[in-house]
PDB file of N, CA and C in Angstrom:
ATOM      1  N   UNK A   1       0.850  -1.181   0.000  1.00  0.00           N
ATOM      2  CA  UNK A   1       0.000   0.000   0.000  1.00  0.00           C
ATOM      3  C   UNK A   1       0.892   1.240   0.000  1.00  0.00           C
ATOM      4  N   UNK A   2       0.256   1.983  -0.672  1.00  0.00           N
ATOM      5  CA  UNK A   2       1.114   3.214  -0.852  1.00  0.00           C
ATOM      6  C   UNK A   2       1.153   4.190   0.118  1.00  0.00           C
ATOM      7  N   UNK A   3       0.297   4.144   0.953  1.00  0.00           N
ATOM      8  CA  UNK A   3      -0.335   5.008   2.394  1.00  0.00           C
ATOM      9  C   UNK A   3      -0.699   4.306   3.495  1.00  0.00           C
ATOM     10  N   UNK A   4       0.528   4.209   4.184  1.00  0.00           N
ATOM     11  CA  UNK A   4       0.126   3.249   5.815  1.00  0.00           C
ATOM     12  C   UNK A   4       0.040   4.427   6.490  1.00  0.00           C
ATOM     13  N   UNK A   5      -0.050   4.130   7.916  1.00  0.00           N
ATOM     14  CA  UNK A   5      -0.722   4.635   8.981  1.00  0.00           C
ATOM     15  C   UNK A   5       0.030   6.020   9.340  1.00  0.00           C
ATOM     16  N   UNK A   6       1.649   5.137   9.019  1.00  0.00           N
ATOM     17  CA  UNK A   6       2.879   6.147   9.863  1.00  0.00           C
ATOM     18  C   UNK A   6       2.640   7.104   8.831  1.00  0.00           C
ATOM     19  N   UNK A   7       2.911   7.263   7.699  1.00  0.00           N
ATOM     20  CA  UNK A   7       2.652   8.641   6.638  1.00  0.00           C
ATOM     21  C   UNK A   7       1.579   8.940   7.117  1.00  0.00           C
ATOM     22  N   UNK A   8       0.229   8.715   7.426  1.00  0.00           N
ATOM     23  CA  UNK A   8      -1.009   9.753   7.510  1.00  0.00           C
ATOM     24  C   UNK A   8      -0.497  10.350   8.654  1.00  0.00           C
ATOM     25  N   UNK A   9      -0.290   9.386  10.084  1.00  0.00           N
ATOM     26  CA  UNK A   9       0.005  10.688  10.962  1.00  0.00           C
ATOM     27  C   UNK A   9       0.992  11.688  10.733  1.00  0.00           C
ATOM     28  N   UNK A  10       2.275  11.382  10.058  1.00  0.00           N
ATOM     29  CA  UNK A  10       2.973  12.574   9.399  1.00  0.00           C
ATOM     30  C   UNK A  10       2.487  13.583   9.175  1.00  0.00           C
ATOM     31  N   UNK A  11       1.210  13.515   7.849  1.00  0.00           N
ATOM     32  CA  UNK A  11       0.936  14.053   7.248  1.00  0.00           C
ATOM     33  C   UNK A  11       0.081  14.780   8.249  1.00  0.00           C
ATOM     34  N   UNK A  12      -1.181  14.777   9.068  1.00  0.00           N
ATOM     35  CA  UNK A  12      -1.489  15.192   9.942  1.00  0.00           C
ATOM     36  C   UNK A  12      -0.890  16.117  11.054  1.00  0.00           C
ATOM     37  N   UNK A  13       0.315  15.425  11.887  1.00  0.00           N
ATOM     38  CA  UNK A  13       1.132  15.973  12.307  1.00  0.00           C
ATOM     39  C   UNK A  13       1.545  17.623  11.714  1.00  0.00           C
ATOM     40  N   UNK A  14       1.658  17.352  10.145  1.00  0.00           N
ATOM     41  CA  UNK A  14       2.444  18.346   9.816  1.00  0.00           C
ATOM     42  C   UNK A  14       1.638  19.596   9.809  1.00  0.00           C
ATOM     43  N   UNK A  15       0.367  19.325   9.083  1.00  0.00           N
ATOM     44  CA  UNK A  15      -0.606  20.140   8.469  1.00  0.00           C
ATOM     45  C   UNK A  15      -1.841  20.485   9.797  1.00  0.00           C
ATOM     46  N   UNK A  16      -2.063  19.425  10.555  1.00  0.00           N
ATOM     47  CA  UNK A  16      -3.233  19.140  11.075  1.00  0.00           C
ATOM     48  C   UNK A  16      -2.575  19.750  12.924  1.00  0.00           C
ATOM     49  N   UNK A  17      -3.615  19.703  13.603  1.00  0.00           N
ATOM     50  CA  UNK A  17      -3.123  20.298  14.719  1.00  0.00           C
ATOM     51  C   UNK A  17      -2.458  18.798  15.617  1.00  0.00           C
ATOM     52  N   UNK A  18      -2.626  17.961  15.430  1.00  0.00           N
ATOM     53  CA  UNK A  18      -1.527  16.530  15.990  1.00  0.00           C
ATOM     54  C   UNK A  18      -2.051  15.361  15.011  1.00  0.00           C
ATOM     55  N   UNK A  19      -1.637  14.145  15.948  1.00  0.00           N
ATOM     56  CA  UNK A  19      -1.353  13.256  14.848  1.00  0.00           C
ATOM     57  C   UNK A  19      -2.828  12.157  14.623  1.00  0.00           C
ATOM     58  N   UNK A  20      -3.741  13.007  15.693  1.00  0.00           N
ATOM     59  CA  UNK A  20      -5.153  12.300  15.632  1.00  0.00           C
ATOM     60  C   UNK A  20      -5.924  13.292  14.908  1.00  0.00           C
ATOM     61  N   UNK A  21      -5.639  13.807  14.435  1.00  0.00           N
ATOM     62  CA  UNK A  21      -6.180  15.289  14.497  1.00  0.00           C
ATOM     63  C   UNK A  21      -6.437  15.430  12.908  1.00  0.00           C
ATOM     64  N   UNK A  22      -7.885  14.313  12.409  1.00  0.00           N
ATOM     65  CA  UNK A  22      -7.701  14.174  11.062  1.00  0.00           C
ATOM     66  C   UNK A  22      -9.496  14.634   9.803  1.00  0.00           C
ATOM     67  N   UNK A  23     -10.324  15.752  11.418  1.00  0.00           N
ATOM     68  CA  UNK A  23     -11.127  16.100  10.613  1.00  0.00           C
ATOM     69  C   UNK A  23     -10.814  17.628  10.221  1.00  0.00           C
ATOM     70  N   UNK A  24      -9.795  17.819  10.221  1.00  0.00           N
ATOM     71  CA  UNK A  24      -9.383  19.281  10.412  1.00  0.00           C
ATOM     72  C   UNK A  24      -9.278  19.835   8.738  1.00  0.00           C
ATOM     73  N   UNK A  25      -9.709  20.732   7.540  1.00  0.00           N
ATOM     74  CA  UNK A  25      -9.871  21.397   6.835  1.00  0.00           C
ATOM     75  C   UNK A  25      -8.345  20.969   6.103  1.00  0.00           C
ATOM     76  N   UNK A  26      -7.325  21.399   6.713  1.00  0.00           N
ATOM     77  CA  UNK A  26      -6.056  21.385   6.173  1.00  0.00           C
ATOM     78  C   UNK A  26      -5.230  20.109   6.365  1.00  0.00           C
ATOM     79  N   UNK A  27      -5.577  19.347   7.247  1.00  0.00           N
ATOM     80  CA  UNK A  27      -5.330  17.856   7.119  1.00  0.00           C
ATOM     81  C   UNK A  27      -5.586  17.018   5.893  1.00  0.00           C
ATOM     82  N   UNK A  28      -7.466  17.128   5.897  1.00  0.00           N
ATOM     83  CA  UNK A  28      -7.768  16.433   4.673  1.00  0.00           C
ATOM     84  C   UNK A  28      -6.844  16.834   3.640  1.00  0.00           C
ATOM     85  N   UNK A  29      -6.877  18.035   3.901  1.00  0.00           N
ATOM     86  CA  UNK A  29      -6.406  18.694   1.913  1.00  0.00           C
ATOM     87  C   UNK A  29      -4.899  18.565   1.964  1.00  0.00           C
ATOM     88  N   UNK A  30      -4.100  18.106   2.614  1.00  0.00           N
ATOM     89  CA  UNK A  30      -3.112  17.702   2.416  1.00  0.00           C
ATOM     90  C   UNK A  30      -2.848  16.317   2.073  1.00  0.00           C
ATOM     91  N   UNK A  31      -3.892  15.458   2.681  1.00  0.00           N
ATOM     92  CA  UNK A  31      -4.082  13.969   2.561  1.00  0.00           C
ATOM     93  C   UNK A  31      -4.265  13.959   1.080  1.00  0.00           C
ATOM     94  N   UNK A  32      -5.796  14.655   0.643  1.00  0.00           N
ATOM     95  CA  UNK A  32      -5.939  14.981  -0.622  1.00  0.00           C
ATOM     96  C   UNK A  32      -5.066  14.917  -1.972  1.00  0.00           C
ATOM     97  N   UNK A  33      -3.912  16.379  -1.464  1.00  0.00           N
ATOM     98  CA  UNK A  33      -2.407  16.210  -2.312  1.00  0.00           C
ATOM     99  C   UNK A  33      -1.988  15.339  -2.372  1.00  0.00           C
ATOM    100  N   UNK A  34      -1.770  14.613  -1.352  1.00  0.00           N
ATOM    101  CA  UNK A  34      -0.670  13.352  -1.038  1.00  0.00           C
ATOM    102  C   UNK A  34      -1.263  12.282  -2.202  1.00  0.00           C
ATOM    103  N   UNK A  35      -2.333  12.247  -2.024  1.00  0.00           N
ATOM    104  CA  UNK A  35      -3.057  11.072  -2.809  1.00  0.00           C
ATOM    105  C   UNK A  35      -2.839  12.013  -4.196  1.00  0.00           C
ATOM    106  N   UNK A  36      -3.370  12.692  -4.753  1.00  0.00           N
ATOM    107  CA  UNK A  36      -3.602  13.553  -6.126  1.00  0.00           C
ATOM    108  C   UNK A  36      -2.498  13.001  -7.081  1.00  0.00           C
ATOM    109  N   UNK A  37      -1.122  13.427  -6.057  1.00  0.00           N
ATOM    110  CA  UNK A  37       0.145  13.070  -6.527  1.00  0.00           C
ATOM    111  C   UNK A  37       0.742  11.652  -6.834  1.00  0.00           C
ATOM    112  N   UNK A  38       0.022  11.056  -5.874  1.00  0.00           N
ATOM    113  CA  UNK A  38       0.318   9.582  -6.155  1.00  0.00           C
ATOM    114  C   UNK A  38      -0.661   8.620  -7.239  1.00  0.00           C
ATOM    115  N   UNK A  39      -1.691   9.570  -7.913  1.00  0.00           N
ATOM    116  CA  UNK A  39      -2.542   9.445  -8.747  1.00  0.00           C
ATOM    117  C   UNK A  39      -2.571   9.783  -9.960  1.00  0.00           C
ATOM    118  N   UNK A  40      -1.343  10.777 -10.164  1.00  0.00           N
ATOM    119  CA  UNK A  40      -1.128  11.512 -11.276  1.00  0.00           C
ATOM    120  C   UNK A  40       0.198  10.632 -11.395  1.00  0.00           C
ATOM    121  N   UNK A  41       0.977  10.547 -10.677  1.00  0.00           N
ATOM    122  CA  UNK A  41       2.196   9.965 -11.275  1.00  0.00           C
ATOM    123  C   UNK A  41       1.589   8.247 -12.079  1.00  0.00           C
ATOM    124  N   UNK A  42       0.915   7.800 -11.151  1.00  0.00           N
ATOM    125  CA  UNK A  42      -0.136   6.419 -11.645  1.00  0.00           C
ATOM    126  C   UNK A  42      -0.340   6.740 -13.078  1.00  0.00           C
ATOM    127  N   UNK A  43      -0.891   7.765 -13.408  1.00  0.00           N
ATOM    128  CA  UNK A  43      -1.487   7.824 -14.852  1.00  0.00           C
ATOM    129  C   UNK A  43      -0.747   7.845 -15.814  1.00  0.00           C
ATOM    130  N   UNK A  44       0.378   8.591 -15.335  1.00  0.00           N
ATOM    131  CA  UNK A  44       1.629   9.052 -16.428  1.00  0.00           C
ATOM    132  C   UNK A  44       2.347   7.527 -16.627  1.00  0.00           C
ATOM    133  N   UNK A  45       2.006   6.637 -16.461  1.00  0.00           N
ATOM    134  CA  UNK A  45       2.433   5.380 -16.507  1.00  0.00           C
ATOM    135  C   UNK A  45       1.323   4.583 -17.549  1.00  0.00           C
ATOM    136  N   UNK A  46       0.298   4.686 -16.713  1.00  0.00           N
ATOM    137  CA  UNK A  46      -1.269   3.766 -16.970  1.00  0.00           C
ATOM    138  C   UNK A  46      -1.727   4.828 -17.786  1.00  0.00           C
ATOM    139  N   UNK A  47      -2.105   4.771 -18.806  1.00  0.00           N
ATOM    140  CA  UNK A  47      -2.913   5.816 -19.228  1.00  0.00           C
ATOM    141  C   UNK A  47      -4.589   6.202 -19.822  1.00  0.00           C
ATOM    142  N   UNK A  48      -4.414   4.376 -19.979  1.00  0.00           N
ATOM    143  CA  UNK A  48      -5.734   4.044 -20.128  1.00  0.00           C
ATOM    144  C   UNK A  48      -6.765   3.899 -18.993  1.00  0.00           C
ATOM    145  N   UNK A  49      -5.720   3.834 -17.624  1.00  0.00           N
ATOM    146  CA  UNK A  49      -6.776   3.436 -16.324  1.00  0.00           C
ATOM    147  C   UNK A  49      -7.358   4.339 -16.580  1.00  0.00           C
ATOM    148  N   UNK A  50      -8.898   3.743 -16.914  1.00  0.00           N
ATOM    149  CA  UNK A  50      -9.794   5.452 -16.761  1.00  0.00           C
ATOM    150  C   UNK A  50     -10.551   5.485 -15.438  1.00  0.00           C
ATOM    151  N   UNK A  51     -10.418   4.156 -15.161  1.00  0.00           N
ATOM    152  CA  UNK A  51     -11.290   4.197 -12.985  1.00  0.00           C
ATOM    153  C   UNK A  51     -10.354   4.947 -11.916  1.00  0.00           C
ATOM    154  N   UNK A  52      -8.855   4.963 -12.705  1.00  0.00           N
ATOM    155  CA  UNK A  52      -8.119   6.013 -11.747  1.00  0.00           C
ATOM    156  C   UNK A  52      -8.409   6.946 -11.993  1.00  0.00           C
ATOM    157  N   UNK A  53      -8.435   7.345 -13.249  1.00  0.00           N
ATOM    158  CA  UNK A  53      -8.952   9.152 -13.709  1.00  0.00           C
ATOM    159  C   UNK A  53      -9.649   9.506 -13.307  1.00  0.00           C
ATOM    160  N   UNK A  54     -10.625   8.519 -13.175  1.00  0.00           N
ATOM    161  CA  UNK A  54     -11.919   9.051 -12.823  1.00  0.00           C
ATOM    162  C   UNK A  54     -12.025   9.660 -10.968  1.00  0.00           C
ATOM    163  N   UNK A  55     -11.423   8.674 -10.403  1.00  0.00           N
ATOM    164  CA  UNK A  55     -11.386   8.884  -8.891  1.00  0.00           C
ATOM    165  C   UNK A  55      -9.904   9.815  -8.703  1.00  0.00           C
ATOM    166  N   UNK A  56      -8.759  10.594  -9.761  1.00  0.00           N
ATOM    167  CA  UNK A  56      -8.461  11.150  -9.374  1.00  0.00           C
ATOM    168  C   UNK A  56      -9.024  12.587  -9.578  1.00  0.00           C
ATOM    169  N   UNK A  57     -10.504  12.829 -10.441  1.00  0.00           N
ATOM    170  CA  UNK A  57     -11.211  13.617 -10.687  1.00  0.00           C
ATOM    171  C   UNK A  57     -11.997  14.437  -9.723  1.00  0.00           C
ATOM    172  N   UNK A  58     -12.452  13.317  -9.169  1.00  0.00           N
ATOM    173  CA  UNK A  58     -13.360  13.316  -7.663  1.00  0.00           C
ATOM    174  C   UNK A  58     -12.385  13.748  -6.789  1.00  0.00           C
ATOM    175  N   UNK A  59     -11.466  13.587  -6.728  1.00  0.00           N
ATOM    176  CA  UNK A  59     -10.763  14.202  -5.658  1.00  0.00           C
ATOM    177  C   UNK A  59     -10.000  15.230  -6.077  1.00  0.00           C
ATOM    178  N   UNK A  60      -9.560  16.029  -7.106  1.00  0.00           N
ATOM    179  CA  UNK A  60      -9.466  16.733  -7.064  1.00  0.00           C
ATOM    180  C   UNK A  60     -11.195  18.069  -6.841  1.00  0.00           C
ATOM    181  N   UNK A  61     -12.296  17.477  -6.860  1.00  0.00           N
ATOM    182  CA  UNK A  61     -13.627  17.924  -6.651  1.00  0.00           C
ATOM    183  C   UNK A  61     -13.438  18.443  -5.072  1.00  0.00           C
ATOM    184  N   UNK A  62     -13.223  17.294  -4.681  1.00  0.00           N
ATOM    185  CA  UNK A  62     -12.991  17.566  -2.939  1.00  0.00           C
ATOM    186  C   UNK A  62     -12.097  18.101  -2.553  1.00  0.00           C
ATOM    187  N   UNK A  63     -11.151  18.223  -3.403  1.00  0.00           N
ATOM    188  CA  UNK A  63     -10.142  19.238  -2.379  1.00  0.00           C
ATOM    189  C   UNK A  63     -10.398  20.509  -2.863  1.00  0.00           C
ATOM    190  N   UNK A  64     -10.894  20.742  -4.305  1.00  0.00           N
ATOM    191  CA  UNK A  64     -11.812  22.336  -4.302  1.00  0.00           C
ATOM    192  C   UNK A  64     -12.155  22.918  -3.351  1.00  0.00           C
ATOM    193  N   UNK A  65     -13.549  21.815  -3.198  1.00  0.00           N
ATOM    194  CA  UNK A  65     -14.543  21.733  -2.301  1.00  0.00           C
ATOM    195  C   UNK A  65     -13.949  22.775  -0.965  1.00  0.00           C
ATOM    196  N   UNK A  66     -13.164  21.375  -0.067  1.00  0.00           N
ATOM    197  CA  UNK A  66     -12.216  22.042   1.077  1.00  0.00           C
ATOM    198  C   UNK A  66     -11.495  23.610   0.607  1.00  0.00           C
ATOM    199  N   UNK A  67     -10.869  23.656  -0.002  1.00  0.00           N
ATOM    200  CA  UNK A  67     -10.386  24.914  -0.189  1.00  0.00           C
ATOM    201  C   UNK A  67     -11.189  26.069  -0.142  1.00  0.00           C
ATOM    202  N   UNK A  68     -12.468  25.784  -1.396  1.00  0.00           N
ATOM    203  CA  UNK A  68     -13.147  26.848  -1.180  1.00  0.00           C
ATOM    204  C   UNK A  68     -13.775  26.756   0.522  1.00  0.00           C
ATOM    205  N   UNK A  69     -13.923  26.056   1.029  1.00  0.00           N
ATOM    206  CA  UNK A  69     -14.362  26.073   2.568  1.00  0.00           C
ATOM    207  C   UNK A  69     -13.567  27.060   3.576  1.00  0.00           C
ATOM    208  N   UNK A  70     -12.309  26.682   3.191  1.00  0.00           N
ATOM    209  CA  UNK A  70     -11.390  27.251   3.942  1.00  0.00           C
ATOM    210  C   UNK A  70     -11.397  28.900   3.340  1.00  0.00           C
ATOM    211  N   UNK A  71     -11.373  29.032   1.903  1.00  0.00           N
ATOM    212  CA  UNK A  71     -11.940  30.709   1.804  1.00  0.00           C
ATOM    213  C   UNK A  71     -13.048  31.514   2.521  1.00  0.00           C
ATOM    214  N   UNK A  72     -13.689  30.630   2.310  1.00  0.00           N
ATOM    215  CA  UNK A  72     -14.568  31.550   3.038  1.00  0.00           C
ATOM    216  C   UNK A  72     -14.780  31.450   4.620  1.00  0.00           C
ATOM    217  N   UNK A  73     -14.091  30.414   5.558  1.00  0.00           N
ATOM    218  CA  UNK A  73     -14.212  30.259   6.469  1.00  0.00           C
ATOM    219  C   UNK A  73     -13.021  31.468   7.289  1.00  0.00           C
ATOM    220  N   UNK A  74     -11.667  31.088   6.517  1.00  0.00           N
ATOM    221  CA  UNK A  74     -11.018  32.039   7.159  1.00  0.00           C
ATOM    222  C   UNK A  74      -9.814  32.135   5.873  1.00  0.00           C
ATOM    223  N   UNK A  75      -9.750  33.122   5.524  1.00  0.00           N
ATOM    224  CA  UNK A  75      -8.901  33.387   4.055  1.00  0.00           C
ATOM    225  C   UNK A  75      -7.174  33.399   4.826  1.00  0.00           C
ATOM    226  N   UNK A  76      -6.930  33.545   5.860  1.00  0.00           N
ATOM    227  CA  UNK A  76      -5.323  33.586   6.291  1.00  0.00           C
ATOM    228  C   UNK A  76      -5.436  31.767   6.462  1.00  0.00           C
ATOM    229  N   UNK A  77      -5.946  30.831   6.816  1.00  0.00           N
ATOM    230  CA  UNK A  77      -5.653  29.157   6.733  1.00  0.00           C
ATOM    231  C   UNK A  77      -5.711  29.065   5.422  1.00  0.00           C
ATOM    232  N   UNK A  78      -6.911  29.634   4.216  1.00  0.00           N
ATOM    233  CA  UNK A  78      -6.476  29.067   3.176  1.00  0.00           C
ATOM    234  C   UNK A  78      -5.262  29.536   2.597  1.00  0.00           C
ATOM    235  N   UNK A  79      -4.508  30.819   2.331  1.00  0.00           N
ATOM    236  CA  UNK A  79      -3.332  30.800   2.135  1.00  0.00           C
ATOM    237  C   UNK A  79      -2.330  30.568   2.844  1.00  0.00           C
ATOM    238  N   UNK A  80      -2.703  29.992   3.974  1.00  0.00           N
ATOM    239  CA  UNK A  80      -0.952  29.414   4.677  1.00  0.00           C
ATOM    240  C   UNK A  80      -0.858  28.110   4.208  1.00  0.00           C
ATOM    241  N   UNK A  81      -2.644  27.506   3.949  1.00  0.00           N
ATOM    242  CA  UNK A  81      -2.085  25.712   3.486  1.00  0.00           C
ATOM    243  C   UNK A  81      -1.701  25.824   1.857  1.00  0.00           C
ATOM    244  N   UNK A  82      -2.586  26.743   1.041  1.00  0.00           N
ATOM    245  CA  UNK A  82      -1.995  26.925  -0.489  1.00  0.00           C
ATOM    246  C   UNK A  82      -0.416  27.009  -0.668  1.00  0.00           C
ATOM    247  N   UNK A  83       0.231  28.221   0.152  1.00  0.00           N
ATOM    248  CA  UNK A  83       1.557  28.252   0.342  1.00  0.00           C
ATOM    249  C   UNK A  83       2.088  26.998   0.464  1.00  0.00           C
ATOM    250  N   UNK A  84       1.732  26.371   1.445  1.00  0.00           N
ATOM    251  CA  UNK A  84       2.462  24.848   2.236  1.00  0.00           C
ATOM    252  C   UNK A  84       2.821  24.086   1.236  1.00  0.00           C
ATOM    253  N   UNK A  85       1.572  23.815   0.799  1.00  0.00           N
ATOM    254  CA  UNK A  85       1.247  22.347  -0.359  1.00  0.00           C
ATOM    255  C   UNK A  85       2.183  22.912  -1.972  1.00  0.00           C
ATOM    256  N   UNK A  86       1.856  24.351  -2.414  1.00  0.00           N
ATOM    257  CA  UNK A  86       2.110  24.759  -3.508  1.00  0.00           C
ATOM    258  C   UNK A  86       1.018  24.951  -4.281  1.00  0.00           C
ATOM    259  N   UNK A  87       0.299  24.805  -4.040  1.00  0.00           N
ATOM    260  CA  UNK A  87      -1.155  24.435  -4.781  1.00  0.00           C
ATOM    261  C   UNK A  87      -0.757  26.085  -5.736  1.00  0.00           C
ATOM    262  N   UNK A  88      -1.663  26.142  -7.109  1.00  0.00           N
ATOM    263  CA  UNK A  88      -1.951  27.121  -7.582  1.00  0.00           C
ATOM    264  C   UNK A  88      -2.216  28.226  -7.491  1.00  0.00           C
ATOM    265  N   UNK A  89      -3.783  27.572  -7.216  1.00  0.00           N
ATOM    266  CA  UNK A  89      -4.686  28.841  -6.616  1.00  0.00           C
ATOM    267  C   UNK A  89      -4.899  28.843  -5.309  1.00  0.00           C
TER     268      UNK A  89
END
C-alpha cells in the first residue's frame, strides 16, 4: 500500500493540529495532495486506467470543495495551506 498509517500521521502531524487530528480542513487537503500526486504519477504510466482518472477527478472535486471552505471560512488558513502544499490557486 502506498499510504500506511505512519505517513497519515505525518501528514497530519504536519498540516493538522496533531497526529489524531484528522477532521481538520487542512489535514484532509493535504491527505488529498498526497493522494492527487500519487494518482497523477499512476497515470503518467497507466494511461488508459480510466477508474483512476476518474477517482483522481473526484478528488481533485474535494479538495476544491475544502479549499473553497477554507476561503470563506477564514482566508489567512487558506493561504498558509496553499503556500504549504504549492497548490496554484
Amino acid at each position: 500500500m502506498y499510504l500506511d498509517q505512519k505517513e497519515k500521521e505525518a501528514i497530519f502531524t504536519k498540516h493538522g493540529k496533531g497526529p489524531k487530528d484528522t477532521g481538520s480542513a487542512e489535514g484532509q487537503i493535504a491527505l488529498f495532495t498526497y493522494r492527487i500526486n500519487h494518482l497523477t504519477g499512476h497515470l503518467k504510466n497507466n494511461r488508459k486506467d480510466f477508474n483512476s482518472e476518474r477517482s483522481l477527478v473526484k478528488l481533485v472535486g474535494k479538495r476544491r470543495a475544502l479549499l473553497d471552505y477554507l476561503t470563506k471560512k477564514d482566508i489567512l488558513r487558506y493561504r498558509a495551506i496553499v503556500k504549504e502544499l504549492g497548490l496554484r490557486k
